[in-house]
Protein backbone atom coordinates (compact mmCIF):
# COMPACT_ATOMS: atom_id res chain seq x y z
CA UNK A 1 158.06 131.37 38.27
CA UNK A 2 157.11 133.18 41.47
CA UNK A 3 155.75 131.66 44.08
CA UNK A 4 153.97 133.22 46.62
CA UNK A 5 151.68 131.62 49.20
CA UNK A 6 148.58 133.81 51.09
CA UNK A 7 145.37 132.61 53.29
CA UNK A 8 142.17 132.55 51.35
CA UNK A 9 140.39 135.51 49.25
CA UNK A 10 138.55 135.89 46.27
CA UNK A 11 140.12 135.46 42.73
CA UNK A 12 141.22 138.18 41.30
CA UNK A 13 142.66 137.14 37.63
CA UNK A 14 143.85 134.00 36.22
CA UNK A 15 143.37 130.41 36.55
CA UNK A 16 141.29 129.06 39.62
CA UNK A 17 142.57 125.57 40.81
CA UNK A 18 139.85 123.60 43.03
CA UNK A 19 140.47 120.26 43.78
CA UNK A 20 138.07 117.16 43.99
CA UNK A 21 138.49 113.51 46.00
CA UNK A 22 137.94 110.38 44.49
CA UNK A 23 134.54 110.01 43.19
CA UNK A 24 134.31 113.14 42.04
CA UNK A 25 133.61 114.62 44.96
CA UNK A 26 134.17 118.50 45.34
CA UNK A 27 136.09 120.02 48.20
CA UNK A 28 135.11 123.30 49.87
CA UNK A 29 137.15 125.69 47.77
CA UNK A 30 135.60 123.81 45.03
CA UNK A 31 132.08 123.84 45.95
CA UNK A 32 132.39 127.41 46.53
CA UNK A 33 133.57 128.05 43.10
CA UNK A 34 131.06 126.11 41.47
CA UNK A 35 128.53 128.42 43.67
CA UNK A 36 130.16 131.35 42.53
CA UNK A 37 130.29 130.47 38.76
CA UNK A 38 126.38 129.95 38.61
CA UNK A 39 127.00 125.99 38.63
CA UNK A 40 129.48 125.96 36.04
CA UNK A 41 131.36 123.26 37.62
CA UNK A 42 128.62 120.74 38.06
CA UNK A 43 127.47 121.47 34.43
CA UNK A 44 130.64 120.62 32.92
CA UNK A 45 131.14 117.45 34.98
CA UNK A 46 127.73 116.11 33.89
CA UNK A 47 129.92 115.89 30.37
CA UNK A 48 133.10 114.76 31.75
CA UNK A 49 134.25 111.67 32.90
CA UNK A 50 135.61 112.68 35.91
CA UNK A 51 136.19 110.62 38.75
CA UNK A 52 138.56 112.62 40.70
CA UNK A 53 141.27 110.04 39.76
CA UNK A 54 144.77 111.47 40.94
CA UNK A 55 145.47 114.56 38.16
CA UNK A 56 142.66 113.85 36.65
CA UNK A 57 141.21 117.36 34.95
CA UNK A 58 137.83 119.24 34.31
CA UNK A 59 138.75 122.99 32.98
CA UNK A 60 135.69 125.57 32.24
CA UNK A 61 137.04 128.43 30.42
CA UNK A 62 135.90 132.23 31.50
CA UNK A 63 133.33 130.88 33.68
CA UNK A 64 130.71 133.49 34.28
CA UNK A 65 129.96 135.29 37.61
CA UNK A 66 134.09 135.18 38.44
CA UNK A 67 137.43 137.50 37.89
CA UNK A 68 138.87 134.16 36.97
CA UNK A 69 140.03 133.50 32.98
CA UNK A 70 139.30 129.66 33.80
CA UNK A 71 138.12 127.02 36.79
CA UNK A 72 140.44 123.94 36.60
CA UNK A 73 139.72 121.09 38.81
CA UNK A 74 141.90 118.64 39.40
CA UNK A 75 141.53 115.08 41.24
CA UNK A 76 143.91 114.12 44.23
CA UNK A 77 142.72 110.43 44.52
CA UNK A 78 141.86 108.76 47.48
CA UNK A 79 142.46 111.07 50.67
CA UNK A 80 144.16 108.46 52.71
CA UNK A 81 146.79 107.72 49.84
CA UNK A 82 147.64 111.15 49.06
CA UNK A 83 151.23 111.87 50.11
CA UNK A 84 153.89 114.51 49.41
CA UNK A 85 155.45 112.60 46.43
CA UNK A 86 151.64 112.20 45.43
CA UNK A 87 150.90 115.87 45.59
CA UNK A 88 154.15 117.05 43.85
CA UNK A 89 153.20 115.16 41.17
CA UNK A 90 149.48 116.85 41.15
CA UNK A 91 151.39 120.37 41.47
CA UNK A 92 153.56 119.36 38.58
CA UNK A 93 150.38 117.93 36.44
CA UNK A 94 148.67 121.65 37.35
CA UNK A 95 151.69 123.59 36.06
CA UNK A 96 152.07 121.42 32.83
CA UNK A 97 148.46 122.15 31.93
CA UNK A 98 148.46 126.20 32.77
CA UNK A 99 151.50 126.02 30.98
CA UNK A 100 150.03 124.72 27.62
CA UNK A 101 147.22 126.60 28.36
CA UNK A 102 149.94 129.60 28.39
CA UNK A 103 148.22 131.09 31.28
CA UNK A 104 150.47 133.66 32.98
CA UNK A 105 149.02 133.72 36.22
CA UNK A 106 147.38 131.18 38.66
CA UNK A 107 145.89 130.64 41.72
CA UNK A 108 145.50 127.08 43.78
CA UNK A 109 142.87 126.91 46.30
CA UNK A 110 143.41 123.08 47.47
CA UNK A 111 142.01 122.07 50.56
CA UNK A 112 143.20 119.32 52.69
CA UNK A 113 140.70 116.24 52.50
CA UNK A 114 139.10 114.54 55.50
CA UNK A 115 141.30 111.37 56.16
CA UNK A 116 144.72 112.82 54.42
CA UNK A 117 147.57 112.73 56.86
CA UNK A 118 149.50 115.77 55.34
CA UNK A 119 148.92 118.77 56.88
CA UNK A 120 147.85 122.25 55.25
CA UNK A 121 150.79 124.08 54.98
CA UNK A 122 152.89 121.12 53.82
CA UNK A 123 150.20 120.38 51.09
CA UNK A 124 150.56 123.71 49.68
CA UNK A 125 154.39 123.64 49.71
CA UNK A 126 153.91 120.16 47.92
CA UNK A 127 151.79 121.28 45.15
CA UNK A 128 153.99 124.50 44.99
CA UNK A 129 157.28 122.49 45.53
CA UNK A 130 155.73 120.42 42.15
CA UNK A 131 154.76 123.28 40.24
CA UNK A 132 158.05 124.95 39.68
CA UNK A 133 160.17 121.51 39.38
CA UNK A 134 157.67 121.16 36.42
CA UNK A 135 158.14 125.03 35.12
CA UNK A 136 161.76 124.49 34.62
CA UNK A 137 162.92 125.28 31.21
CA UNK A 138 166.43 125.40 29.49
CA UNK A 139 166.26 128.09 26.66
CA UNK A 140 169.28 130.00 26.47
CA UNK A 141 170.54 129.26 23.30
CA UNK A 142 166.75 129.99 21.13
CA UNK A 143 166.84 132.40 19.09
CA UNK A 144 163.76 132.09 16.91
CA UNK A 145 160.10 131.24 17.54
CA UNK A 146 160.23 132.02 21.37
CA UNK A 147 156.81 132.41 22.02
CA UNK A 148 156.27 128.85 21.85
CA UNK A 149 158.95 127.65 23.83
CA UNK A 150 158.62 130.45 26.68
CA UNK A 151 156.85 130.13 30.05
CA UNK A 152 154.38 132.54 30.49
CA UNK A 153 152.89 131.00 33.91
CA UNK A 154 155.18 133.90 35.59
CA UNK A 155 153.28 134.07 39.07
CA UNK A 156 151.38 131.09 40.94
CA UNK A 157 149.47 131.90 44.43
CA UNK A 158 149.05 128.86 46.88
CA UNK A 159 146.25 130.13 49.19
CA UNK A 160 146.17 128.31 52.54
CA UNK A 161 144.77 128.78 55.55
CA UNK A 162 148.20 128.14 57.17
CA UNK A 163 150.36 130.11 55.15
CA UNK A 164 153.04 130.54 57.08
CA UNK A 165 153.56 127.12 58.07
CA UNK A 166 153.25 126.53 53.80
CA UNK A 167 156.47 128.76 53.73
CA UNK A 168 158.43 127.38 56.40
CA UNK A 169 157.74 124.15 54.86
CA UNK A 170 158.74 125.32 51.16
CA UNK A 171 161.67 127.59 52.31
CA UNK A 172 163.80 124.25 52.28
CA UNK A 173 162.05 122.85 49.10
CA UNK A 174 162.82 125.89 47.21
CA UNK A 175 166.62 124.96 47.85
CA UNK A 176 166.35 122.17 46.93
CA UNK A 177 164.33 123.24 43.65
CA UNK A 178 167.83 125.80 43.37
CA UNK A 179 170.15 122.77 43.18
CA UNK A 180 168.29 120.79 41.29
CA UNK A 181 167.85 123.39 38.79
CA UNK A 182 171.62 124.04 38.97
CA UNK A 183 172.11 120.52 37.96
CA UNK A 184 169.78 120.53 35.36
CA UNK A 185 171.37 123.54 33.90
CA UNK A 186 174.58 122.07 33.44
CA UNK A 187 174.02 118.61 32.29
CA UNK A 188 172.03 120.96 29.50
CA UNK A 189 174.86 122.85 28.81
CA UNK A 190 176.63 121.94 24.96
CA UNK A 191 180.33 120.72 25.88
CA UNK A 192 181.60 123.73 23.83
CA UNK A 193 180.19 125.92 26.80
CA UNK A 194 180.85 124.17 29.63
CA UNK A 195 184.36 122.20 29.54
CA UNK A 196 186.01 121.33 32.68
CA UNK A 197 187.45 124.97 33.66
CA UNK A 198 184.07 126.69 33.19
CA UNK A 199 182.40 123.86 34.85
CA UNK A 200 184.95 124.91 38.02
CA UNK A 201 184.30 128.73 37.63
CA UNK A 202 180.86 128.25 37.78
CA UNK A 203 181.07 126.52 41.08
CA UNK A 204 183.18 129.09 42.23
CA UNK A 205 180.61 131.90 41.32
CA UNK A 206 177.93 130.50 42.36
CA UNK A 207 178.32 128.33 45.46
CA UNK A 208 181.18 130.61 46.78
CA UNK A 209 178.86 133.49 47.73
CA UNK A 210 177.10 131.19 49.69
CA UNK A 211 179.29 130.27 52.38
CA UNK A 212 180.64 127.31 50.18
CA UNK A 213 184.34 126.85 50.36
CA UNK A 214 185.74 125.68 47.16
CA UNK A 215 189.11 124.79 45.81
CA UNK A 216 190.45 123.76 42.56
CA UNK A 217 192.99 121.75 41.45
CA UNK A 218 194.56 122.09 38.35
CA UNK A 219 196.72 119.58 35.97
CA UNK A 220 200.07 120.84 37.12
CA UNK A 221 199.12 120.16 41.14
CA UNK A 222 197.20 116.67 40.47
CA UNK A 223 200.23 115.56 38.43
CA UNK A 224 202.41 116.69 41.16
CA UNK A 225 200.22 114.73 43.64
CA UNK A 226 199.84 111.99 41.41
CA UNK A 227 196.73 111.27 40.12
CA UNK A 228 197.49 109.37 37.06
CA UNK A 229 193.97 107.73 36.13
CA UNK A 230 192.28 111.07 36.11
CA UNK A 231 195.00 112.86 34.32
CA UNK A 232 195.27 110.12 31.98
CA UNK A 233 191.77 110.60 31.06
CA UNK A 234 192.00 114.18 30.12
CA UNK A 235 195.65 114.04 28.16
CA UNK A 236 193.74 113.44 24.67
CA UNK A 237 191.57 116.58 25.34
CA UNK A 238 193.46 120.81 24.73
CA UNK A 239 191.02 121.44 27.32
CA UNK A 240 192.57 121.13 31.16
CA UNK A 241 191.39 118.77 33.52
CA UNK A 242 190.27 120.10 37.06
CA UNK A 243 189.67 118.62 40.12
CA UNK A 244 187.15 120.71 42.46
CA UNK A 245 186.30 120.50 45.66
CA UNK A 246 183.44 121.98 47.98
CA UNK A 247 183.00 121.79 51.69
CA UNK A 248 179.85 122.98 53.85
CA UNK A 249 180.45 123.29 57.11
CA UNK A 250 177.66 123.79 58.80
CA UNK A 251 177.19 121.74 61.75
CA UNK A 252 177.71 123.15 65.31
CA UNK A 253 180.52 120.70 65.88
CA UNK A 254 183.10 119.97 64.61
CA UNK A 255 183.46 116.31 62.85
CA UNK A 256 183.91 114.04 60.06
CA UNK A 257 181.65 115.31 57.00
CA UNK A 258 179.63 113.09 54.77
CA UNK A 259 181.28 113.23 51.28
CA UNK A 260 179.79 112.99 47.45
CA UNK A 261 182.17 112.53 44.79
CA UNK A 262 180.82 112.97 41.11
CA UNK A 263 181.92 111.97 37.91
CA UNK A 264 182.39 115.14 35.66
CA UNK A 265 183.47 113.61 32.40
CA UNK A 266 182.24 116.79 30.33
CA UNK A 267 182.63 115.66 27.46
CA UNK A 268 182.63 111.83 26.07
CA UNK A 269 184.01 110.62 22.87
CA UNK A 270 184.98 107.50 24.32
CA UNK A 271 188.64 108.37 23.92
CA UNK A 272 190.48 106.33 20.95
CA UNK A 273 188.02 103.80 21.62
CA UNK A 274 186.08 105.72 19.75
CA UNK A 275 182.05 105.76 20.07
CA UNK A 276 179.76 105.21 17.15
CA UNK A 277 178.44 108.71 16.14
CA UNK A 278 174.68 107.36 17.71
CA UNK A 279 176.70 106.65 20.99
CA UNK A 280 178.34 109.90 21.15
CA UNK A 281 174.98 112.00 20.97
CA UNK A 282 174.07 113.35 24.41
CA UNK A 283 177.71 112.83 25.40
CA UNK A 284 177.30 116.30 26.85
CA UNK A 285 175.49 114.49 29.94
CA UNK A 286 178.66 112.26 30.93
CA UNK A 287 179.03 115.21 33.62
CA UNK A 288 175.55 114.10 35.54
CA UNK A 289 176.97 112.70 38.43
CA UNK A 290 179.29 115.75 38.88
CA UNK A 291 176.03 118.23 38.61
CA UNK A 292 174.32 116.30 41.18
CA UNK A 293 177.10 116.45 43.56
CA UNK A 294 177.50 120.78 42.91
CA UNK A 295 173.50 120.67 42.70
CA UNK A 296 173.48 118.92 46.27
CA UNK A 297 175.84 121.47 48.00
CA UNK A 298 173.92 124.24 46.61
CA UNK A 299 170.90 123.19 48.11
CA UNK A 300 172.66 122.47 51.43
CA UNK A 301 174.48 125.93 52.05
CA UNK A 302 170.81 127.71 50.55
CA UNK A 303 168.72 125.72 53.58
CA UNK A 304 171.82 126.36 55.96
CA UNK A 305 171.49 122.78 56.64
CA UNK A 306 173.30 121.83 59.86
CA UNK A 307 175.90 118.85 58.41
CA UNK A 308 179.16 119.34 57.48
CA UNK A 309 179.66 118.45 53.72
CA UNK A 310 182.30 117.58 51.13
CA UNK A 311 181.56 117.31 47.69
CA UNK A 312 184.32 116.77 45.04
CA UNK A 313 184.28 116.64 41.35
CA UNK A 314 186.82 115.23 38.42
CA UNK A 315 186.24 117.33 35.95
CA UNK A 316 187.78 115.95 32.32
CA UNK A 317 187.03 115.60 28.75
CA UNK A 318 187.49 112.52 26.81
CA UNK A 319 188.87 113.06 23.72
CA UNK A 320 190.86 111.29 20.52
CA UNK A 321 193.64 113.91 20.88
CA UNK A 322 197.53 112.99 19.99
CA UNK A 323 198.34 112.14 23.49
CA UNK A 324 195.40 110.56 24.34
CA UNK A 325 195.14 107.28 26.56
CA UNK A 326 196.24 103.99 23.97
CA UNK A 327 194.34 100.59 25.07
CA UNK A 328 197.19 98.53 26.79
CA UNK A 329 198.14 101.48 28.60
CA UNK A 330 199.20 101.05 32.27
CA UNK A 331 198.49 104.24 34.15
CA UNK A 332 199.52 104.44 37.74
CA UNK A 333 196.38 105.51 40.02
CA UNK A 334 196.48 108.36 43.34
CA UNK A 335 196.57 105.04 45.57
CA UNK A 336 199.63 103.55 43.77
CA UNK A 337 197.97 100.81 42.20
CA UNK A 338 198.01 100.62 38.12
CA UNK A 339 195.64 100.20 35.76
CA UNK A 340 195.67 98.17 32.68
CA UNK A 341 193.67 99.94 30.33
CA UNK A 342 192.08 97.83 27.63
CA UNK A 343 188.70 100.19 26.35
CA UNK A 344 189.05 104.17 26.75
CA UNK A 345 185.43 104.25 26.86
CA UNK A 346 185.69 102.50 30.29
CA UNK A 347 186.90 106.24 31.63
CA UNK A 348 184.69 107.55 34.26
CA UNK A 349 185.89 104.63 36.59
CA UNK A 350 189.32 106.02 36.10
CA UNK A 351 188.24 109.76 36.96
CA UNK A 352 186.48 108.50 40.06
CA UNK A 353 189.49 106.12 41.26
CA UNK A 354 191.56 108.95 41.83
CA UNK A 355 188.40 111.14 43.24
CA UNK A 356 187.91 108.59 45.98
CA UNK A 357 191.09 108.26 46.71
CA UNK A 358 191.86 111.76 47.29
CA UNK A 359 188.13 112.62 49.25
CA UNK A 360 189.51 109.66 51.45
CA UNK A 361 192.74 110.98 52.54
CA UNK A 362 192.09 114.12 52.79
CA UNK A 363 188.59 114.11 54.86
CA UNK A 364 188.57 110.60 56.04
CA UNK A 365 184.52 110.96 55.59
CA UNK A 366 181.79 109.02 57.66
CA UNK A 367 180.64 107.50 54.35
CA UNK A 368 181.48 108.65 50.80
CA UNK A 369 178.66 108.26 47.90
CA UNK A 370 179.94 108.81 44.68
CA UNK A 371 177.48 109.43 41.85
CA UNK A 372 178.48 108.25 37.91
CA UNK A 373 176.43 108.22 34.63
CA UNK A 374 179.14 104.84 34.35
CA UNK A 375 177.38 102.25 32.36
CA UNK A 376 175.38 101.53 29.45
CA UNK A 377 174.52 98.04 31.22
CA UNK A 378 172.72 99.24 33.94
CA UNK A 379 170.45 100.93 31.62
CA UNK A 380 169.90 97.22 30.11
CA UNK A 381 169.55 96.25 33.26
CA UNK A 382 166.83 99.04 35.43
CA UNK A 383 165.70 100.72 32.55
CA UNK A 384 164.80 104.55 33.36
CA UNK A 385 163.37 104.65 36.64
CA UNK A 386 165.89 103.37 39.03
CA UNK A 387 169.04 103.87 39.29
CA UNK A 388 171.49 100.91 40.46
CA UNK A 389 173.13 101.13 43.98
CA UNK A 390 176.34 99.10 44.86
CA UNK A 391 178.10 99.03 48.62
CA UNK A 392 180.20 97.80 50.66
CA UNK A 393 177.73 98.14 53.99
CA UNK A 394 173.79 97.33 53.99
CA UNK A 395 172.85 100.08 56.91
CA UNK A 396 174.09 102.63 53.56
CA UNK A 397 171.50 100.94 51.10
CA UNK A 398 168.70 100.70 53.49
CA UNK A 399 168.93 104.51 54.05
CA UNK A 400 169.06 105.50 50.37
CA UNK A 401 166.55 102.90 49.10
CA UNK A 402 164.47 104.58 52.15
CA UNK A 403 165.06 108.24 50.76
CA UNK A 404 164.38 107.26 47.12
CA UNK A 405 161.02 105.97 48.33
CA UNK A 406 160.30 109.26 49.93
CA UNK A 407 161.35 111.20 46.89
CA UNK A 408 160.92 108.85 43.83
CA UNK A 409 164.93 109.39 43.18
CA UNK A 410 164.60 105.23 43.52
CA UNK A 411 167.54 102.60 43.76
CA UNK A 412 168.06 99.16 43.43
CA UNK A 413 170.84 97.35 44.99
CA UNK A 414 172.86 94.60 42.76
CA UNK A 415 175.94 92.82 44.12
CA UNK A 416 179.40 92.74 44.69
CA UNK A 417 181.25 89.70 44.61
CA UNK A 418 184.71 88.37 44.86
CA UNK A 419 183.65 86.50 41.52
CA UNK A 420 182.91 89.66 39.60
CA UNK A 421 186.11 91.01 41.07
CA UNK A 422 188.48 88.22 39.51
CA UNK A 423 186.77 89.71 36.40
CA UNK A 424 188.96 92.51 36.00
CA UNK A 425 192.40 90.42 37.22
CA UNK A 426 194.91 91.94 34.39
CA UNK A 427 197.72 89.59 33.17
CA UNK A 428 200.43 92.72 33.80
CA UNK A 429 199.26 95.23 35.95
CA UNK A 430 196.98 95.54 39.15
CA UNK A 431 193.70 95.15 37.52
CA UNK A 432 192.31 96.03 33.97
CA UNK A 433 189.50 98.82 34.20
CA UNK A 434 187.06 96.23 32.14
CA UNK A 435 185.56 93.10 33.01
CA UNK A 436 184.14 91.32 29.75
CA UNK A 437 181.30 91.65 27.68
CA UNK A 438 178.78 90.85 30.72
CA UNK A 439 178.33 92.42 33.89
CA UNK A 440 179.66 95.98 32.53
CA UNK A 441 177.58 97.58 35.72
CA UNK A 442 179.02 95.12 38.24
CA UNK A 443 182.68 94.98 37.47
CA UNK A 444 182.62 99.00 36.91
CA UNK A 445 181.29 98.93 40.84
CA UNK A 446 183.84 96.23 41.56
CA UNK A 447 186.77 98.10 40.09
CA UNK A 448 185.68 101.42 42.08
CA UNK A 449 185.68 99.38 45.47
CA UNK A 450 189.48 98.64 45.23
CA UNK A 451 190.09 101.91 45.44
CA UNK A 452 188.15 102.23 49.10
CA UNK A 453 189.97 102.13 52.06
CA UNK A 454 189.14 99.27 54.58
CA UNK A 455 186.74 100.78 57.31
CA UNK A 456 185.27 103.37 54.61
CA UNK A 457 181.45 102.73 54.31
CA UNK A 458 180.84 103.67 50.66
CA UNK A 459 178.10 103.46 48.09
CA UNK A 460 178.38 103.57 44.38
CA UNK A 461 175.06 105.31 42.59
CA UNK A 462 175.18 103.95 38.71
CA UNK A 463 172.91 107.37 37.42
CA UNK A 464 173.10 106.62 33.55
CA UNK A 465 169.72 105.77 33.31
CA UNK A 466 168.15 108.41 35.46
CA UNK A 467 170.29 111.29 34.42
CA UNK A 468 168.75 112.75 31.81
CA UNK A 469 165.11 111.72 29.69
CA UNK A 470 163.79 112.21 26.15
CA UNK A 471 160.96 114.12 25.56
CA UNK A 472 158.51 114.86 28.88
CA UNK A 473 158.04 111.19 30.34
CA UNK A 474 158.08 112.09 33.85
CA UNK A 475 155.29 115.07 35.15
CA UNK A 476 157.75 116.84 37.04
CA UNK A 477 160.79 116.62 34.48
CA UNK A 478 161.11 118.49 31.50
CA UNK A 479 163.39 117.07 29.08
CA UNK A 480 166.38 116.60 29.15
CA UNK A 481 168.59 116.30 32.16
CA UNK A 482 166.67 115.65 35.38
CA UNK A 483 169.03 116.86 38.43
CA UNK A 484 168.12 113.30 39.50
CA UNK A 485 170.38 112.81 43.02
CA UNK A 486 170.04 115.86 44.66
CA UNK A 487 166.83 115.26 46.04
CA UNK A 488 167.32 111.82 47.21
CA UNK A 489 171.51 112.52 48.62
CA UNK A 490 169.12 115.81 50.51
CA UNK A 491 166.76 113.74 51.92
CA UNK A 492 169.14 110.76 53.30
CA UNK A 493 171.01 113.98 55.14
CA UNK A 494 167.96 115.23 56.73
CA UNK A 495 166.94 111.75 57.68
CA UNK A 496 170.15 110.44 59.05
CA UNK A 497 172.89 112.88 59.56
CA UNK A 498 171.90 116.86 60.07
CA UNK A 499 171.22 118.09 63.60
């Protein structure tokens, strides 16, 4: 969808947006479409019950006296609550409408309500910024009955009366709509397509043209490093692991960077501990945390954001192969300490022990997040619309649950304990890589924290729940995966650590 943003004219073609406060109450741009339209406006609401709730919509369809093929008017709520979560979520209710409608063009004429604190350019990138995370759409492998699967809201027109202030503000949303896009791509991507070496060339391709340097490991140089838990994953699968990394350097000094490590388990059968054929559907998605990660440093080379940035991804599939991983296994991890391991399906830990270990010791980072679809228990536990947080520092939580807020990417912190930790004491080797039937979330976080160096501030983001959705739950998120991550990890850099 292009998106173009321009002062106020007349309406040409397609939809007219107007917006109305709460109470039904008609802005300017409103009242003077309802003028133009012979009182179309104020007919129709006499028959609606609109109240100018927040997305709340009245639509007249070719409304006399204008070029436009329909009015829509659409209710922002209360002036003084309206924020820029608030009006994404507006932009993305527009979109989905116009969309069904399968209007191809559309123009917003939104004004800025006494009392609302956001100013006119940012509202417009807002609404805009919502629009196109809503227009997203993942349909490269139809081949039949595309006209009612295709977008055909091709151009929308944000009219402002500070326009260029509207695309200052969305130059650096747009990136962030890139990476999150980028992530939603691949996370959609059928694990026949996108196995761990095409996950790696498509980093290459795309991120290296943009000033992104990237490097890949393959099995022969992480075995001769020694990263036995991530290898050990991978051995069942004929496809090769990879490790990748990506660094954006892009502050004006030189410094230790921030670092993201994602888990990029491409594929999950759950190993010889096999999944039930239910479990393994949407397997595909066992990657999320590793599109975030690749999603994030897209969007921070595209904004030429001023932070220096690793991000690195274990790239594996899980598989029932002939030399696959046997429960009672002892692997030997990067750090040197082994593994007992008792469930195969408990393998993204194992992937990200090694990850951390390297990202550590190579880049000695200021913090490291690392970002996992890990457990089915913290899905029991939050549900779908937060994701669980674990750390070893509170100043790291306070920031993120801060961001999430500001974004709706939300987290919830649950704890770490030396209890939990006894958990996964193994009988023969330096800990087992399960804890028990209870807790699964806790002792996965509790395993990845003995594999953080002492004076490492670190943070643990538990995704499953939030990485991808069924069906169209949330306004701005098509189904299925959600790029959930890069939004929030974006924000918490701009807050806290570019300049």
């Amino acid at each position: 969808m292009n998106i173009n943003f321009a002062v106020p004219a007349s309406i040409k073609a397609g939809s007219w947006v107007i917006g109305a406060v709460e109470g039904g109450v008609l802005l300017p741009a409103a009242l003077n479409a309802d003028k133009a339209s012979g009182g179309a406006l104020t007919r129709a609401l006499k028959f609606a019950r609109f109240k100018g709730a927040p997305g709340q919509m009245v639509e007249v369809l070719a409304p006399a006296g204008v070029a436009a093929s329909r009015l829509l008017l659409v209710g922002l709520g209360k002036p003084e609550a309206l924020d820029e979560k608030g009006l994404e979520t507006i932009g993305a209710q527009i979109a989905a409408r116009l969309l069904g409608a399968g209007e191809s063009t559309a123009t917003l004429q939104i004004d800025v309500p006494k009392g609302c604190k956001v100013k006119k350019g940012e509202l417009a990138a807002h609404l805009a910024f919502g629009a196109r995370l809503r227009a997203y759409a993942f349909n490269q492998y139809r081949t039949k009955n595309l006209d009612e699967y295709e977008r055909k809201l091709t151009a929308l027109t944000v009219q402002t009366p500070d326009a260029v202030a509207a695309k200052l503000a969305y130059a650096g949303l747009g990136a962030v709509a890139d990476g999150i896009f980028l992530a939603r791509d691949l996370v959609n991507e059928p694990p026949n397509i996108l196995y761990p070496e095409e996950f790696a060339r498509r980093i290459k391709a795309r991120l290296g043209k943009l000033g992104v340097k990237v490097e890949v490991l393959g099995e022969a140089e992480m075995k001769k490093q020694g990263f036995g838990a991530l290898l050990g994953v991978g051995q069942g699968s004929a496809r090769e692991s990879q490790l990748v990394v990506m660094r954006w350097d892009g502050a004006k000094k030189a410094g230790k960077p921030v670092a993201f490590v994602g888990k990029g388990v491409c594929f999950d059968s759950g190993g010889l501990s096999l999944k039930l054929g239910a479990g393994m559907m949407g397997m595909k998605g066992d990657m999320g945390g590793a599109a975030a990660v690749t999603g994030l440093m897209l969007a921070l080379a595209t904004r030429k954001a001023k932070v220096n940035a690793v991000g690195v991804v274990g790239l594996v599939e899980n598989m029932p192969g002939p030399d696959a991983l046997r429960p009672d296994d002892v692997i030997k991890s990067l750090s040197g300490q082994t593994i007992e391991v008792l469930n195969t399906d408990a393998e993204g830990r194992l992937v990200l022990a090694d990850a951390l270990t390297y990202t550590q010791r190579r880049f000695a980072p200021k913090f490291i997040i690392d970002l996992a679809t890990l457990t089915g228990a913290i899905v029991q536990t939050l549900g779908y619309e937060h994701a669980g947080v674990f750390s070893n520092t509170d100043a790291l939580v306070q920031r993120l649950q801060a961001a999430g807020r500001h974004t709706g990417e939300r987290v919830w912190q649950l704890p770490l304990d030396p209890f939990y930790d006894k958990m996964i004491k193994s009988k023969i080797a330096d800990m087992k890589n399960i804890g028990g039937g209870n807790s699964g979330a806790i002792t996965a976080a509790q395993f990845l924290l003995r594999f953080i160096d002492k004076g490492t501030d670190w943070a643990h983001l538990d995704i499953a729940g939030v990485a991808w959705q069924d069906g169209e739950q949330k306004p701005m998120i098509p189904s299925w995966g959600t790029g959930w991550g890069v939004r929030l990890l974006n924000r918490l850099i701009i807050e806290h650590y570019e300049g």
